[in-house]
Protein backbone atom coordinates (compact mmCIF):
# COMPACT_ATOMS: atom_id res chain seq x y z
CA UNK A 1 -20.31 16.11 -7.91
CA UNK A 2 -19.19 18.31 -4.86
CA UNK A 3 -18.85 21.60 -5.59
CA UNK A 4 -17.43 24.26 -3.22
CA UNK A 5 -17.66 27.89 -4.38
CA UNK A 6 -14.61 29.30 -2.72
CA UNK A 7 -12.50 26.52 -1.48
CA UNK A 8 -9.44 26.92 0.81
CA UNK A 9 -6.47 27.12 -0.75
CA UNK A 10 -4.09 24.00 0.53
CA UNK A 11 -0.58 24.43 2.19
CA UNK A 12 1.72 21.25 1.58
CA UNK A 13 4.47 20.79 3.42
CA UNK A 14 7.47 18.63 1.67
CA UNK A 15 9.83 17.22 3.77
CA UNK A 16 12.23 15.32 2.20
CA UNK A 17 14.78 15.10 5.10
CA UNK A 18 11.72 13.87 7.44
CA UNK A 19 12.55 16.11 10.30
CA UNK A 20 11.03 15.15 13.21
CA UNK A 21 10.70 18.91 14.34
CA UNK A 22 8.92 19.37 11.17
CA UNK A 23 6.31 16.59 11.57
CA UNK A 24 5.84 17.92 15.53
CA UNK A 25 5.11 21.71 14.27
CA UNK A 26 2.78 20.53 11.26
CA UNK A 27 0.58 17.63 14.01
CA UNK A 28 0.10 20.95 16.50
CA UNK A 29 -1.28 22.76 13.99
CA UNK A 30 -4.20 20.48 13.62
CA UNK A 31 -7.07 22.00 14.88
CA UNK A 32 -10.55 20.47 12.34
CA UNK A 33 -12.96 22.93 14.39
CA UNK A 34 -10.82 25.81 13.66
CA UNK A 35 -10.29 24.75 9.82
CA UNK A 36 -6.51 22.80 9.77
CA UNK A 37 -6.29 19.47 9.45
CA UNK A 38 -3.25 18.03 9.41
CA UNK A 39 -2.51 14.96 7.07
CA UNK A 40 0.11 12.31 7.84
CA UNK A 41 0.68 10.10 4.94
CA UNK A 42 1.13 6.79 5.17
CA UNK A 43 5.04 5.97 4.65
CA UNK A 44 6.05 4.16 1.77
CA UNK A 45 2.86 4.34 -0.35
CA UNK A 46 1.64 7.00 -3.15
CA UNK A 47 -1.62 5.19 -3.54
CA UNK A 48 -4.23 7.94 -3.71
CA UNK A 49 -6.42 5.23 -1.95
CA UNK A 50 -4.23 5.37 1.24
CA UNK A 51 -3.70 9.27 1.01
CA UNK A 52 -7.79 9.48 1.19
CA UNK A 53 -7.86 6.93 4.50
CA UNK A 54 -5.18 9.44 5.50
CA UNK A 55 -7.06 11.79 5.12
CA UNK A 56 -10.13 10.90 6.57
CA UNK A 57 -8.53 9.33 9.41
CA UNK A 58 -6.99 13.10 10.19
CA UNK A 59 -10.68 13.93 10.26
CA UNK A 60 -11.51 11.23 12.62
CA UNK A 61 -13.82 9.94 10.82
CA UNK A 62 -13.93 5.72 10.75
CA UNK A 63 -12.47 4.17 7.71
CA UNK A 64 -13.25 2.13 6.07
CA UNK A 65 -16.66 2.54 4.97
CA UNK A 66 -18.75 -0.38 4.37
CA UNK A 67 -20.52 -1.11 1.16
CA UNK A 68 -17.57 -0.05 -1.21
CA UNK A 69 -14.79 -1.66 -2.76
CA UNK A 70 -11.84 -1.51 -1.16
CA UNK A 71 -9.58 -0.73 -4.52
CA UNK A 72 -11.78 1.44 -5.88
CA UNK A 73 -10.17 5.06 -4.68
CA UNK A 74 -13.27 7.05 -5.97
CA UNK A 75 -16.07 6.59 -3.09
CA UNK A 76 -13.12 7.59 -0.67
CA UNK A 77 -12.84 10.70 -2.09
CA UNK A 78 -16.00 11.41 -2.29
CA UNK A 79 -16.45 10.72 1.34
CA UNK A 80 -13.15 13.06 2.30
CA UNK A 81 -14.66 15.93 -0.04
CA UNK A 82 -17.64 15.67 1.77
CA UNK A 83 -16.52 16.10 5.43
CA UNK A 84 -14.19 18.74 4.11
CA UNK A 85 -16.69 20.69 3.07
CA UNK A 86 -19.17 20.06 5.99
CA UNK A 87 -16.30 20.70 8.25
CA UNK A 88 -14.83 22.90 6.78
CA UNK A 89 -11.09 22.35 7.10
CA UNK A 90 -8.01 22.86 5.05
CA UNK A 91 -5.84 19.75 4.69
């Protein structure tokens, strides 16, 4: 198990209306080598296993990694914890 003594506290940004001014401001903002990443959810899905792609993908890291099993959200995770906290970034 990861652990991460003082982790960064998340900011989540709902928007329901999907403004496009909204999605323009939060993209800018993503900076990984200053700590923001900014995570664009797939549309249409709240699979856990596409929010981790998601988020790895805002990390630019490659997706998806071989040797697991592709509906199996748990190694995902475990990769996205771990770049967070090599990074480290605050989705």
């Amino acid at each position: 198990m990861l652990v991460c003594p003082h982790p960064p506290l998340p900011v989540v940004v709902l928007d329901p209306g999907d403004d496009a001014a909204h999605t323009r401001a939060a993209l800018a903002m993503h900076h990984p080598a200053a700590g923001r990443a900014t995570v664009h959810p797939t549309p249409g899905t709240d699979s856990t296993l596409a929010l981790a792609h998601n988020l790895l993908d805002a990390l630019g890291k490659t997706t998806p990694v071989p040797g697991y099993r592709a509906t199996d959200p748990a190694p995902v995770w475990t990769l996205a914890a771990a770049w967070i906290l090599a990074l480290p970034v605050t989705p």
